[in-house]
Protein backbone atom coordinates (compact mmCIF):
# COMPACT_ATOMS: atom_id res chain seq x y z
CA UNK A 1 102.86 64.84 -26.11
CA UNK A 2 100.17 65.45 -23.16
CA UNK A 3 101.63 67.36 -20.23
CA UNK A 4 100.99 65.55 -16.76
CA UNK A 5 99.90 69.07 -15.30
CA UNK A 6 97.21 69.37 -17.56
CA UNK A 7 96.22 65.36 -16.86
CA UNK A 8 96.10 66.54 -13.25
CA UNK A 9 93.33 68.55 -13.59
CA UNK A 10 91.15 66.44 -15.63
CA UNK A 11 91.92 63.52 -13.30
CA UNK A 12 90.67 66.09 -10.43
CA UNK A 13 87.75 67.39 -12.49
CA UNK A 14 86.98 63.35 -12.72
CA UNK A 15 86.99 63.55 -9.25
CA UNK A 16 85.28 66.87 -8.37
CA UNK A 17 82.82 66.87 -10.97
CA UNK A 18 82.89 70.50 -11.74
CA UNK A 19 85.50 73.24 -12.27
CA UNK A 20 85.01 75.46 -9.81
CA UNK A 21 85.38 72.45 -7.35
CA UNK A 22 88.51 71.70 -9.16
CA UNK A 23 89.92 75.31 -8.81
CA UNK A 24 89.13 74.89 -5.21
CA UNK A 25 90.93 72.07 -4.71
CA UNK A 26 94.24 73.06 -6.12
CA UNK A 27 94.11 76.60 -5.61
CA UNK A 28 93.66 77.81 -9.20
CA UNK A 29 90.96 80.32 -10.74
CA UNK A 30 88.47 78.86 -12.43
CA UNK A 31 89.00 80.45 -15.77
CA UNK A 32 92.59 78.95 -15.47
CA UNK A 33 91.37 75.51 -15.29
CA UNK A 34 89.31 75.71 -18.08
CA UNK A 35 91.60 77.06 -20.31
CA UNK A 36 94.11 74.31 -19.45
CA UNK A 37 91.47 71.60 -19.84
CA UNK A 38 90.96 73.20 -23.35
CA UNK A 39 94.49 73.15 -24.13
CA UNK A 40 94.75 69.64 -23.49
CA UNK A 41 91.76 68.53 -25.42
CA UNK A 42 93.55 70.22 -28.53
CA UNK A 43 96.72 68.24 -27.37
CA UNK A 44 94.57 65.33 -27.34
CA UNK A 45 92.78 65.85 -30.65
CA UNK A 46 89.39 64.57 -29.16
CA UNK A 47 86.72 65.99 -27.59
CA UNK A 48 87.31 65.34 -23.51
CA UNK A 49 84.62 67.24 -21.91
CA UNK A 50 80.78 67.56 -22.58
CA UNK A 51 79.51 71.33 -21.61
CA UNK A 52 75.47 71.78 -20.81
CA UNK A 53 75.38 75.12 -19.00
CA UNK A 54 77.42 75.23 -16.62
CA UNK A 55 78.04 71.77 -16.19
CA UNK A 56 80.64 70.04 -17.42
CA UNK A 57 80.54 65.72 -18.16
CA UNK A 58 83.73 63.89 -19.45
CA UNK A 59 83.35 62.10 -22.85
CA UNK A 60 84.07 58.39 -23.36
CA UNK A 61 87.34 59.16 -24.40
CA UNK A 62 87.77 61.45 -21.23
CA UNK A 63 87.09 58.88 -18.93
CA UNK A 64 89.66 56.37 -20.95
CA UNK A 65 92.16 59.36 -20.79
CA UNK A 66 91.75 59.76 -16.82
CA UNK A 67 92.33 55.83 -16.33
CA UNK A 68 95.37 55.87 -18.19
CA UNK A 69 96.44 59.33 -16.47
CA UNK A 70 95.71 57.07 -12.93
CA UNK A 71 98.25 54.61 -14.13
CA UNK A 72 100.92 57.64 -15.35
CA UNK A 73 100.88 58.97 -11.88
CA UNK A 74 101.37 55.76 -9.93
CA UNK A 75 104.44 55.22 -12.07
CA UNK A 76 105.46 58.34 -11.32
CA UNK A 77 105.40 58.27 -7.86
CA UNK A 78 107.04 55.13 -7.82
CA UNK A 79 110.01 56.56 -10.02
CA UNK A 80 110.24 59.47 -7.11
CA UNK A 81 110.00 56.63 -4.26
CA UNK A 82 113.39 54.93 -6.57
CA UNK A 83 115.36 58.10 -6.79
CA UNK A 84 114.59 58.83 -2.77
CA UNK A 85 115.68 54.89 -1.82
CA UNK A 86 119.17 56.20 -4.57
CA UNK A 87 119.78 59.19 -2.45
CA UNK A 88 121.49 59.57 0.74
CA UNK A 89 119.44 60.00 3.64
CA UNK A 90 116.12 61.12 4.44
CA UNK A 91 115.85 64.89 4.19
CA UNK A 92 113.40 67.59 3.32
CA UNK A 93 109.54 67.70 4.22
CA UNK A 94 107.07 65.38 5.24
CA UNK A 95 103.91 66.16 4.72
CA UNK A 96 101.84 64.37 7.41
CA UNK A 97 97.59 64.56 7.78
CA UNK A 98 96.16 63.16 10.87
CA UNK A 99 92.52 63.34 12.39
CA UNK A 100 92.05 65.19 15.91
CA UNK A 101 92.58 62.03 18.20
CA UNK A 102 95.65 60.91 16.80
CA UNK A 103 96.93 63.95 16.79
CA UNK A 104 96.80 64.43 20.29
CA UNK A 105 97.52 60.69 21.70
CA UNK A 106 99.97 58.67 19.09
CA UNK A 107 101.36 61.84 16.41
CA UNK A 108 103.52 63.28 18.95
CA UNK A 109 105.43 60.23 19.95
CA UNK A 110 106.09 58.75 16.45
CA UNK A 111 107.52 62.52 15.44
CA UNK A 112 110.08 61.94 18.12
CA UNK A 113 110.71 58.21 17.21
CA UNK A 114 110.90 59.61 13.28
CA UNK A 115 113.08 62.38 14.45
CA UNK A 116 115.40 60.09 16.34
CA UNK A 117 115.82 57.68 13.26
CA UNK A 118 115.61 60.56 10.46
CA UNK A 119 117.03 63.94 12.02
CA UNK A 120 117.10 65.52 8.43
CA UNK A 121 113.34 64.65 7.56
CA UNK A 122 111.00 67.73 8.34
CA UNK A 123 108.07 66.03 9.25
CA UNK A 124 104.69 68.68 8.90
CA UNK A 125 101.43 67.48 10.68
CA UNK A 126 98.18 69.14 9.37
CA UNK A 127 95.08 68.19 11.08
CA UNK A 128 92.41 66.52 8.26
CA UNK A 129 89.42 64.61 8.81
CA UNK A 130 89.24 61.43 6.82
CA UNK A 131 86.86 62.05 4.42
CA UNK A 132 89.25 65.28 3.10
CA UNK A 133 92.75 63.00 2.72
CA UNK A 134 92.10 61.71 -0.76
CA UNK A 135 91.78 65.38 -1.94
CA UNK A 136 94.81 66.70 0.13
CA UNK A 137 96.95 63.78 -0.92
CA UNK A 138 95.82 63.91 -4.78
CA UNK A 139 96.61 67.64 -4.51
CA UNK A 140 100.11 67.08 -2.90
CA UNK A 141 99.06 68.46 0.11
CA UNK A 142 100.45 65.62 1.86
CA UNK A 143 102.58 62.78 1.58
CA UNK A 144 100.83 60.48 3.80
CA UNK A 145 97.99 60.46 6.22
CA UNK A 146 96.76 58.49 8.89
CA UNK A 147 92.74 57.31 8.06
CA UNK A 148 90.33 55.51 9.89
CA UNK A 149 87.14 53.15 9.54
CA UNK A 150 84.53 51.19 11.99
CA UNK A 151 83.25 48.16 11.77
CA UNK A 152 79.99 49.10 10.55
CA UNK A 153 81.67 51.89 8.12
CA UNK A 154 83.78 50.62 5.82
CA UNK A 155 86.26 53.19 3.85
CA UNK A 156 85.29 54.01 -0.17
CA UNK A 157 88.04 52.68 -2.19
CA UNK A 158 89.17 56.32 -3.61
CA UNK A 159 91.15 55.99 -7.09
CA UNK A 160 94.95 57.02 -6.88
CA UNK A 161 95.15 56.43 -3.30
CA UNK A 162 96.14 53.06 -1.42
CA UNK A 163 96.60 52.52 1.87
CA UNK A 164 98.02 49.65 4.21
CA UNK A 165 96.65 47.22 6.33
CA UNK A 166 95.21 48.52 9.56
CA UNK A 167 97.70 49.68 11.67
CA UNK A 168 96.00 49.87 15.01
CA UNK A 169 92.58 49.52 16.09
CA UNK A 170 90.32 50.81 19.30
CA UNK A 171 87.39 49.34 20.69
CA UNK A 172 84.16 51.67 20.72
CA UNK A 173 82.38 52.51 24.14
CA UNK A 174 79.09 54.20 25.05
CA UNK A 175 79.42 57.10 26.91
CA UNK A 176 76.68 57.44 29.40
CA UNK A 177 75.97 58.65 32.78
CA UNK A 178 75.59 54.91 33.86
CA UNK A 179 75.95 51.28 32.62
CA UNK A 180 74.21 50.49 29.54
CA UNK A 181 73.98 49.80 25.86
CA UNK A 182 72.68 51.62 22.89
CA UNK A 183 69.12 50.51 23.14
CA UNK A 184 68.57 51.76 26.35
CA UNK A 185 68.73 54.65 25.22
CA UNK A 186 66.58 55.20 22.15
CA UNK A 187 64.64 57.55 23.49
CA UNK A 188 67.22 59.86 25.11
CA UNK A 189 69.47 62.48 23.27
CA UNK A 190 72.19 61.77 21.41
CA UNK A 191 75.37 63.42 21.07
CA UNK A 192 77.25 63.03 17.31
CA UNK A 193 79.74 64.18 15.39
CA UNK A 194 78.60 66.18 12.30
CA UNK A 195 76.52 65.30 9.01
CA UNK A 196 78.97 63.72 6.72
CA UNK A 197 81.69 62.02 8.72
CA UNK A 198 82.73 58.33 9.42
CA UNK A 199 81.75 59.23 12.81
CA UNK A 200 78.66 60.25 12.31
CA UNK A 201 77.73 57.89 10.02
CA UNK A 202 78.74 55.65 12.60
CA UNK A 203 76.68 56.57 15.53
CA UNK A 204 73.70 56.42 13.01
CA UNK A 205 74.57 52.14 12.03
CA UNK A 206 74.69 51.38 15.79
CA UNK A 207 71.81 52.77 16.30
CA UNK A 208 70.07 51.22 13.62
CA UNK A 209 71.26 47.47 14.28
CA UNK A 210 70.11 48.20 18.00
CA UNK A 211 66.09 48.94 16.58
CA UNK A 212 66.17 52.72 16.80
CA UNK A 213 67.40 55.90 15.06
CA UNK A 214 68.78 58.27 17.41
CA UNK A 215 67.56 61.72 18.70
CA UNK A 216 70.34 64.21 17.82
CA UNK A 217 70.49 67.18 20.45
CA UNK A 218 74.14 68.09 19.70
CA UNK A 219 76.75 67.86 16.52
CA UNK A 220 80.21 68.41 17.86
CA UNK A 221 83.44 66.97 16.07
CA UNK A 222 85.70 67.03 19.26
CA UNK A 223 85.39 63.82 21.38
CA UNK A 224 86.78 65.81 24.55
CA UNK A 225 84.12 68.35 23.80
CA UNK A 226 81.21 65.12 23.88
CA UNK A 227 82.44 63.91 26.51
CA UNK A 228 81.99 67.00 28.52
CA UNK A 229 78.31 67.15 27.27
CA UNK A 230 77.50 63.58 28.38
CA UNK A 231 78.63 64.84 31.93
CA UNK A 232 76.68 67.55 32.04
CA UNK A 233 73.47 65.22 31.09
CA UNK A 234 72.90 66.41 27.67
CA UNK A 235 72.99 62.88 25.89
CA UNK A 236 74.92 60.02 25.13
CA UNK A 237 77.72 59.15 22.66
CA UNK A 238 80.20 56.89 21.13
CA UNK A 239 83.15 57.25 21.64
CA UNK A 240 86.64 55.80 20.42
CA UNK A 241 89.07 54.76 22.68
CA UNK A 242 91.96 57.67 21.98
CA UNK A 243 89.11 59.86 22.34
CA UNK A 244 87.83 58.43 25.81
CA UNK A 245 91.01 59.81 27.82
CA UNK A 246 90.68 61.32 29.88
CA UNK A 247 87.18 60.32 30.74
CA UNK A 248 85.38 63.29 33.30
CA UNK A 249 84.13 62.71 36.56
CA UNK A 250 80.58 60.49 36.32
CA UNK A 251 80.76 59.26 32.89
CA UNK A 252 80.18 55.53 32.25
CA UNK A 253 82.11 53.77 29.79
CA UNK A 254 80.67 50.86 28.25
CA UNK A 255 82.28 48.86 25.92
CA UNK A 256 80.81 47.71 22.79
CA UNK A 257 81.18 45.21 20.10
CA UNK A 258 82.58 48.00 17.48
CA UNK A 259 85.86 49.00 16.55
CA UNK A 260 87.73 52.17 14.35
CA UNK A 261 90.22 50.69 12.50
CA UNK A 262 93.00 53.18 11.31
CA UNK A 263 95.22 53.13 8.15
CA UNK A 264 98.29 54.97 6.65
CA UNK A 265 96.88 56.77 3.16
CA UNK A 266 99.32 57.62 0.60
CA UNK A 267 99.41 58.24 -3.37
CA UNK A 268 99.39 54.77 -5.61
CA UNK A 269 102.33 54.20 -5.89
CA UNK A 270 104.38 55.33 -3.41
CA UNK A 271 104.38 52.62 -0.55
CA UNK A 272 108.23 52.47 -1.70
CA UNK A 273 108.87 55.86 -0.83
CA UNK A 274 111.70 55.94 2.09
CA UNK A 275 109.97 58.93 4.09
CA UNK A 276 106.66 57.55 3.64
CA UNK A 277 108.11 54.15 4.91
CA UNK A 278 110.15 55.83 7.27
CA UNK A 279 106.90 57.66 9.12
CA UNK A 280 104.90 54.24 9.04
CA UNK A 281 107.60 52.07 10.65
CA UNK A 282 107.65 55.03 13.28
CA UNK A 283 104.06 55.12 14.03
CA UNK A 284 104.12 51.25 14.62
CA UNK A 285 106.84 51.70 16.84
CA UNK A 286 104.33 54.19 19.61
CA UNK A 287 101.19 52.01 19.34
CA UNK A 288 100.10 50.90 22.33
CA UNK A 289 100.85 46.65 22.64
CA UNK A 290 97.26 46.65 23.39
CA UNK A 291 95.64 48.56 20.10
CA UNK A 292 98.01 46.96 17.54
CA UNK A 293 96.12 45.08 14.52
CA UNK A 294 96.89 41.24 14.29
């Protein structure tokens, strides 16, 4: 019989692409993970893993193993979300991931909405950008997170994880010292988020359907913190609209044709889950009449 742990970690090292990446991610050693990965390819009988070097490639019959091991763990989780619904009441942790902006304007008020409905469930909010959920929530870090996605940035479908329909979603604006759109200022600075976000990665598309790529002076990841830079005349930005409030003293919001679209994140699975239900129905309950998604 292969053991589920063990499945784990060669779904993750699917994922990862190397062990050390995999110990990372789940707090192990390395040497620990590889000896566990060995012990399931004698479980298994077949050769899972491909070694050159250091690196380390999945067989064929690897990669069948780690579909199979996708569809284990979604009926899994949906077993758990059955014997939750069988119990009575919600109780025990809730492991929550947000980004920065949500924490700050909607998180709050749906803790005290879930809190009201739920006073047993021990909600936990850890702040996580996007782009690190699927890890977190593989690694039962967290039970469910909130995620988000513009317009011109669609979200990767990551295996294992689903997510619902958008939830809520904010209109983009151009923060400038005065009126204006994106092309006016191609060849100003710019003000972005760092390399490898949604945000980032962002800022870079509407630039580039406007003609232009921008000039980056600054990489900051706090949209309170941008804000304050565009004040101060040290670029422009784009911003979202929970991270435009409150907007500082001569800075010019301009609206734009964009929008960040945010999701609840959760393992395959377990949409069924009462606490994961229970936190979604709360976080539609604080969203603003004017940012809910049709």
């Amino acid at each position: 019989m292969l053991d589920v742990r063990r499945l784990r970690l060669l779904r993750e090292l699917a994922h990862h692409g190397t062990i050390a990446a995999v110990a990372e991610a789940l707090a192990f050693s390395p040497s620990a993970v590889s000896q566990q990965l060995s012990v399931l390819e004698r479980e298994a009988g077949v050769p899972l893993l491909e070694r050159t070097g250091r690196r380390v490639a999945l067989t064929p019959a690897g990669r069948n193993l780690v579909r199979h091991t996708e569809a284990v763990l979604e009926l899994l989780e949906r077993a758990d979300a059955e014997l939750a619904h069988a119990r009575r009441g919600l109780a025990g942790p809730l492991r929550i991931g947000a980004y920065p902006s949500a924490v700050r304007a909607l998180v709050p008020a749906a803790l005290a909405e879930l809190a009201s409905r739920h006073p047993a469930l021990e909600a936990m909010v850890s702040e996580v950008d996007p782009a690190a959920v699927a890890g977190a929530l593989r690694a039962g870090e967290l039970d469910v997170a909130l995620v988000h996605e513009y317009d011109l940035v669609p979200a990767e479908p990551e295996p294992g994880i689903a997510l619902t329909g958008p939830v809520f979603a904010e209109p983009m604006y151009l923060a400038a010292r005065g009126a204006g759109v994106p092309a006016d200022h191609r060849d100003g600075p710019w003000i972005t988020a760092p390399a490898g976000t949604l945000c980032h990665a962002m800022t870079l598309r509407v630039c580039q359907a406007a003609g232009f790529a921008p000039r980056v002076r600054h990489r900051v990841d706090d949209f309170a913190a941008q804000l304050a830079l565009v004040a101060v005349g040290q670029g422009v930005a784009l911003v979202p609209q929970l991270g435009a409030e409150p907007c500082p003293p001569g800075v010019v919001l301009t609206r734009l044709p964009v929008h960040r679209r945010t999701r609840t994140a959760f393992r395959a699975g377990g949409a069924a889950h009462p606490a994961v239900a229970a936190f979604a129905a709360a976080l539609h309950a604080v969203v603003p009449a004017g940012l809910r998604a049709s």
